[in-house]
C-alpha atoms as a PDB file:
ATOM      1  CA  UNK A   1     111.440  56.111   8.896  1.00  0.00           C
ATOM      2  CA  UNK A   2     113.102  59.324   9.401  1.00  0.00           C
ATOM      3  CA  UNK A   3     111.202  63.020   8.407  1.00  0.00           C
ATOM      4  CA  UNK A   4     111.362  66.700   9.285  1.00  0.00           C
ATOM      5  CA  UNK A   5     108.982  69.386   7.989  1.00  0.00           C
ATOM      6  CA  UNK A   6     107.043  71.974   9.069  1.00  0.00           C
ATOM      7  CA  UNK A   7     103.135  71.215   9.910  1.00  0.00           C
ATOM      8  CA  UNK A   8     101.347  74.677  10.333  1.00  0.00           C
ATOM      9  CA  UNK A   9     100.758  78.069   9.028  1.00  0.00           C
ATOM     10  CA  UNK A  10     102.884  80.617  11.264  1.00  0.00           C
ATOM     11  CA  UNK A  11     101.415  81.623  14.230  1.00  0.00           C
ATOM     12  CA  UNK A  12     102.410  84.729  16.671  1.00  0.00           C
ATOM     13  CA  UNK A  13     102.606  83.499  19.779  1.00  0.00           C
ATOM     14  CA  UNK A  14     103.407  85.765  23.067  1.00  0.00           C
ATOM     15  CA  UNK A  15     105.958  84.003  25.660  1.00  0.00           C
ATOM     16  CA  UNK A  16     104.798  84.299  28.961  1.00  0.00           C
ATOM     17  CA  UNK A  17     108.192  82.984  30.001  1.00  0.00           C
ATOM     18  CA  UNK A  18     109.712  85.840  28.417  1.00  0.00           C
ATOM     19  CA  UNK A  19     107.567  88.201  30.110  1.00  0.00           C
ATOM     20  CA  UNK A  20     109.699  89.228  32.687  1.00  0.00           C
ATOM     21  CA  UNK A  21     113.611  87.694  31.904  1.00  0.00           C
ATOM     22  CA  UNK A  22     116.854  88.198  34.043  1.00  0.00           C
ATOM     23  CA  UNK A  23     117.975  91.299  32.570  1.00  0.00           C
ATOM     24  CA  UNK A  24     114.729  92.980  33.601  1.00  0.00           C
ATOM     25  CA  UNK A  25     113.521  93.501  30.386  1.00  0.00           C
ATOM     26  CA  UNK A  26     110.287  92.664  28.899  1.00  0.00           C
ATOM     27  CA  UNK A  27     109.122  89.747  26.965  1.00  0.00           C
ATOM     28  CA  UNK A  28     108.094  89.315  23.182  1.00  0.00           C
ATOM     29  CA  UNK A  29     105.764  87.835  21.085  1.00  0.00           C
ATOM     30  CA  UNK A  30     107.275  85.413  18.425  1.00  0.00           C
ATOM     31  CA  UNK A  31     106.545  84.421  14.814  1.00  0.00           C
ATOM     32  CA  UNK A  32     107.143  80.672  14.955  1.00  0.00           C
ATOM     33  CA  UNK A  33     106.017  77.566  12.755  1.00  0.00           C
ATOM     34  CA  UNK A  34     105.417  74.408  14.435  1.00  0.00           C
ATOM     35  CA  UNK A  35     106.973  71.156  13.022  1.00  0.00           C
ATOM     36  CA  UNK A  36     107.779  67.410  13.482  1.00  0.00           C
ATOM     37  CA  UNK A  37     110.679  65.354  13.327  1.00  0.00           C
ATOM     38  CA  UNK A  38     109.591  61.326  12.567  1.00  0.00           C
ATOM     39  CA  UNK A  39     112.317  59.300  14.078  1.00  0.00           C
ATOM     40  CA  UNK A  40     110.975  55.720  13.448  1.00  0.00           C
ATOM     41  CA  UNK A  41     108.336  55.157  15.510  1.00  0.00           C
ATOM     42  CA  UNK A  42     108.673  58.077  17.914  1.00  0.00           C
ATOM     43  CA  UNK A  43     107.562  61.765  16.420  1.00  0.00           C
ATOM     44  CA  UNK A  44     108.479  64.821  18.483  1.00  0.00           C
ATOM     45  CA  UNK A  45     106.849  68.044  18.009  1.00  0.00           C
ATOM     46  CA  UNK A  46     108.858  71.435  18.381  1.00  0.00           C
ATOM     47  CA  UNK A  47     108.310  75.032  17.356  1.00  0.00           C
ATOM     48  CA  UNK A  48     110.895  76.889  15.119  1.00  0.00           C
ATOM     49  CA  UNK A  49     111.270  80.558  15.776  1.00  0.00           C
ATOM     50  CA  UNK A  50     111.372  82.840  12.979  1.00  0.00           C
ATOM     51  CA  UNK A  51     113.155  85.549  14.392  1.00  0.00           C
ATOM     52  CA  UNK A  52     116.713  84.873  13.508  1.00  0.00           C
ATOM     53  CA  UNK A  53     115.554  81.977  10.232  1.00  0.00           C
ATOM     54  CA  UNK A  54     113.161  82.137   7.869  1.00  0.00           C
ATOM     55  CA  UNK A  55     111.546  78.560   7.221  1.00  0.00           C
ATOM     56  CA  UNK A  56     113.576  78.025   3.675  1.00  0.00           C
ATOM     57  CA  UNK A  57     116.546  78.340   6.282  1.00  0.00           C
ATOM     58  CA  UNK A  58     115.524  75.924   8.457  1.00  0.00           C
ATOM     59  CA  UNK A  59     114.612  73.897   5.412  1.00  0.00           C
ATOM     60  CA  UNK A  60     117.847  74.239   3.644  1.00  0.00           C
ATOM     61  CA  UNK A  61     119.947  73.646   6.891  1.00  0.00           C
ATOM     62  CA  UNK A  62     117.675  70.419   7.462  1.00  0.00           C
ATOM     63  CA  UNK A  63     119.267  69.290   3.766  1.00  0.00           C
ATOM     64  CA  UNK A  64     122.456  70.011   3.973  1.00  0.00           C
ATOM     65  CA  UNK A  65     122.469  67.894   7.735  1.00  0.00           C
ATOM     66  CA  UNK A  66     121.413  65.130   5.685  1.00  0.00           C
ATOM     67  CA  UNK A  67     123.370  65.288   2.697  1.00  0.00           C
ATOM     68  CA  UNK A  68     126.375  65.783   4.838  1.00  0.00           C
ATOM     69  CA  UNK A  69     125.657  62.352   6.714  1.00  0.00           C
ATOM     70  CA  UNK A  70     124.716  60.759   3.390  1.00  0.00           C
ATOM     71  CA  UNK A  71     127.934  61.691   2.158  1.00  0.00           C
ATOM     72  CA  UNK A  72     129.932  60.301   4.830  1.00  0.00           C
ATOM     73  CA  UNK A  73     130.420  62.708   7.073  1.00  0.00           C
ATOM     74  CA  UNK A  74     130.811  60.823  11.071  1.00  0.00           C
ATOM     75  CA  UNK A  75     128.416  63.382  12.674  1.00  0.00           C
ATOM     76  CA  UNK A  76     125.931  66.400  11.525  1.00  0.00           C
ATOM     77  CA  UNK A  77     123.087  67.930  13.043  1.00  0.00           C
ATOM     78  CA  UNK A  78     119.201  69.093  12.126  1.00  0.00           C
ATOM     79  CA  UNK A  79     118.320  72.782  14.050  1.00  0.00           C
ATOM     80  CA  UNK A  80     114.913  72.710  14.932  1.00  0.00           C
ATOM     81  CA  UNK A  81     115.119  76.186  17.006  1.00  0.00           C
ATOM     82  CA  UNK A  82     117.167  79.064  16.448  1.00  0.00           C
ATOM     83  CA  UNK A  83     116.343  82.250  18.586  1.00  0.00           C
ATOM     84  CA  UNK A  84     118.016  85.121  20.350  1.00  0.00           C
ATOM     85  CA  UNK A  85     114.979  85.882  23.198  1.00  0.00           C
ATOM     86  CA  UNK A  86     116.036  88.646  25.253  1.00  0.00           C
ATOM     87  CA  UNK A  87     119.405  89.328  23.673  1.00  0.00           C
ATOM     88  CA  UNK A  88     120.219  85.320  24.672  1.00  0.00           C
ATOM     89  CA  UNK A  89     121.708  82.872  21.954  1.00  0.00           C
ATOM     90  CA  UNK A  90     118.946  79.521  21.907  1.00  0.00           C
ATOM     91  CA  UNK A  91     119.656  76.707  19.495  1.00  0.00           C
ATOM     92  CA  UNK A  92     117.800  73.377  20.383  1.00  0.00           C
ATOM     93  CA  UNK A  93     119.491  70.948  17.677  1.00  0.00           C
ATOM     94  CA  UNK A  94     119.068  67.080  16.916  1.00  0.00           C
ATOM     95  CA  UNK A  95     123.201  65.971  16.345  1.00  0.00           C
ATOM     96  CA  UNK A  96     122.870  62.661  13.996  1.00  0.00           C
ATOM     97  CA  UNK A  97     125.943  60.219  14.552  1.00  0.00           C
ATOM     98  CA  UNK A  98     127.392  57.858  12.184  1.00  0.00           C
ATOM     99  CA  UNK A  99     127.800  54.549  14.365  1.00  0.00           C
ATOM    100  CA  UNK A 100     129.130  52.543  11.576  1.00  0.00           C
ATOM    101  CA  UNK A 101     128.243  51.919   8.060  1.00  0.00           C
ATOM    102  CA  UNK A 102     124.424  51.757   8.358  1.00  0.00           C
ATOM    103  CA  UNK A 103     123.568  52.939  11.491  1.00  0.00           C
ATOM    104  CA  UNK A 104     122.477  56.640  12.580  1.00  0.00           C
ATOM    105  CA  UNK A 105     122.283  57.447  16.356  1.00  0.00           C
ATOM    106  CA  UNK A 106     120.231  60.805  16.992  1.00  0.00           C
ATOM    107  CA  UNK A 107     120.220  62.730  20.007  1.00  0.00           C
ATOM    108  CA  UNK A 108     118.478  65.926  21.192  1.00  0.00           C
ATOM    109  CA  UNK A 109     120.612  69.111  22.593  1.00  0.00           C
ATOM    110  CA  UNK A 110     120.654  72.356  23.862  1.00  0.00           C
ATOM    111  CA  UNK A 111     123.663  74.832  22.713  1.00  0.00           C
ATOM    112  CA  UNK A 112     125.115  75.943  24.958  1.00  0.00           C
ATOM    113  CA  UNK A 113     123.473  74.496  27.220  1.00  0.00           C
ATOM    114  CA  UNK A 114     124.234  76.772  30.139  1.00  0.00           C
ATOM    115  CA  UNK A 115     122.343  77.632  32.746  1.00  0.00           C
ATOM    116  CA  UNK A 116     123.851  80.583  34.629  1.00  0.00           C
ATOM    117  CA  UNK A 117     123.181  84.093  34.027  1.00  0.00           C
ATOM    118  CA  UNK A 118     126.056  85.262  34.161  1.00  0.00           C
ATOM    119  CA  UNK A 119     127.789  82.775  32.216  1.00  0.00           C
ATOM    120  CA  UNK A 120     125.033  83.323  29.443  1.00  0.00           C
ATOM    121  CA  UNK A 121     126.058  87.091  29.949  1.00  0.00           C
ATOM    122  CA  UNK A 122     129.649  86.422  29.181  1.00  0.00           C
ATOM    123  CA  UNK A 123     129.011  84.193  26.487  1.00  0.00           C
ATOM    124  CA  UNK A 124     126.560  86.550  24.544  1.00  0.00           C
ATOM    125  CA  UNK A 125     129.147  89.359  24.925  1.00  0.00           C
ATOM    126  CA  UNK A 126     132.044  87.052  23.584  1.00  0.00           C
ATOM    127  CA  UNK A 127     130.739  84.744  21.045  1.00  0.00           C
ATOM    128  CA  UNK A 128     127.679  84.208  18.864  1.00  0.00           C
ATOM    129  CA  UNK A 129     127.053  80.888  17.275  1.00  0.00           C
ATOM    130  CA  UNK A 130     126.684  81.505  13.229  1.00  0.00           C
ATOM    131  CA  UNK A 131     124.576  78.903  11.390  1.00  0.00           C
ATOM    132  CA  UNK A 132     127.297  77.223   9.114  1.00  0.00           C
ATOM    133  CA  UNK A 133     129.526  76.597  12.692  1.00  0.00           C
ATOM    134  CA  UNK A 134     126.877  74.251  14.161  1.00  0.00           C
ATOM    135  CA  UNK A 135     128.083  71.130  12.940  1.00  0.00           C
ATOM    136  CA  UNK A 136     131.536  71.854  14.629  1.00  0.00           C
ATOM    137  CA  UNK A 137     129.259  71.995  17.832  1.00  0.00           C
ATOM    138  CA  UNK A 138     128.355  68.736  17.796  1.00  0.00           C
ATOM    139  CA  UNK A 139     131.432  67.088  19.232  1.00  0.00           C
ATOM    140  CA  UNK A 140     131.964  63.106  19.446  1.00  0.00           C
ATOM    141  CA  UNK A 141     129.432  60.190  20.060  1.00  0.00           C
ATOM    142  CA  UNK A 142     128.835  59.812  23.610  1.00  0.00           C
ATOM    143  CA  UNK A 143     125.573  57.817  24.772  1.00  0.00           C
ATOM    144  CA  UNK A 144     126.301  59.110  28.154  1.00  0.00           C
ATOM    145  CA  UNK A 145     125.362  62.915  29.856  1.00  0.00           C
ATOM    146  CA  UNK A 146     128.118  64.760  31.395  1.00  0.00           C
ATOM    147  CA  UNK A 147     126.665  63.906  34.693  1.00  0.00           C
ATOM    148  CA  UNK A 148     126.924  59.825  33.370  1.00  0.00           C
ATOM    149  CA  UNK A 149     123.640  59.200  32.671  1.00  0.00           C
ATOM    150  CA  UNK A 150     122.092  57.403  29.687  1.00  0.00           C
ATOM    151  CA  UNK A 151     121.480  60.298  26.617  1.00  0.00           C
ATOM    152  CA  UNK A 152     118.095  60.341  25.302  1.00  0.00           C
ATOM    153  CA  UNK A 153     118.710  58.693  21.723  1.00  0.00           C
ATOM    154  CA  UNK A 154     117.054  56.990  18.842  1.00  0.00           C
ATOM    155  CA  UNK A 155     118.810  54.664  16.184  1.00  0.00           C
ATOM    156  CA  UNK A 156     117.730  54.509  12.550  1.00  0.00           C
ATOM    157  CA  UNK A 157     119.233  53.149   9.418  1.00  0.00           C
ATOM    158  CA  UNK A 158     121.750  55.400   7.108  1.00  0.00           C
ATOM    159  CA  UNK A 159     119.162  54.468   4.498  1.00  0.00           C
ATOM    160  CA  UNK A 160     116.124  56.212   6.210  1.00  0.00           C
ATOM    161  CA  UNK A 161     117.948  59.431   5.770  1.00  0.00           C
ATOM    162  CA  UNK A 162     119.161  59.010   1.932  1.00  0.00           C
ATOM    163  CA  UNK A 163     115.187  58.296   1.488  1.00  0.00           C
ATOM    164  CA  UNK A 164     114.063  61.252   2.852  1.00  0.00           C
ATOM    165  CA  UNK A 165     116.512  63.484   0.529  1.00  0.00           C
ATOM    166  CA  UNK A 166     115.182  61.307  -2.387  1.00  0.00           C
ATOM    167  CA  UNK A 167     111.335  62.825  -1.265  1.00  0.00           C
ATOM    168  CA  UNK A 168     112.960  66.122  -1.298  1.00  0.00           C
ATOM    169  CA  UNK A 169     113.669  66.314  -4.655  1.00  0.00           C
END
């Protein structure tokens, strides 16, 4: 079974991890929503920001990931948290991969994934990830890390996903 939605009213929520970031600057409270993705038997939790989305965006994108696998598309991807704490660029995304015909291999990510300061610096000053670019993130199917080991992935069927559009109509 396969689901995404939103479980809770929204909630402000001060960051203590944002208290105090690199730059010297000073955290921020954020307006979130907390939500679940069902991927077959496993459900992960995770908490959506509302500073950059509004929930119908998050909604919306979490369609059109769908319908673009449904379709045929060989890869697509379901953001779960879209933020910009402390001038920073924070997408946490779920890429879904076509395998074959009937099978749909989903991951968990963090764009862009860098670590560094001062590469997060550079990057913020030179590009900004827009909403409709994140499927060209996703890249090819690898069920390895960069570092070789084994990426943390679940496998449902192609029809799990056409149900859940059917239940959003």
């Amino acid at each position: 079974m396969f689901g995404i939605y939103f479980d809770e009213m929204p909630e402000f929520r001060w960051d203590p991890e944002r208290m105090d970031d690199e730059d010297g600057g000073y955290g921020r409270g954020s307006l979130y929503r907390d939500g679940v993705i069902v991927l077959g038997d496993d459900e992960r939790g995770f908490r959506a920001p509302l500073s950059c989305w509004r929930e119908q965006d998050y909604e919306a994108q979490w369609r059109d990931g769908v319908e673009r696998l449904v379709a045929g598309a060989e890869s697509s991807a379901l953001v779960v948290e879209w933020d910009y704490p402390a001038d920073e660029q924070w997408v946490m995304f779920f890429p879904l991969f076509r395998l074959d015909g009937t099978t749909v291999a989903v991951q968990k990510r963090l764009w862009p994934g860098i670590t560094s300061f001062w590469q997060r610096r550079v990057l913020r000053r030179s590009f900004r990830l827009q909403p409709e670019e994140i499927y060209g993130v996703v890249g090819s199917y690898s069920a390895e890390t960069e570092d070789g080991d084994p990426m943390w992935e679940v496998r449902l069927p192609l029809s799990d996903f056409a149900d859940y559009l059917s239940r959003q109509r």
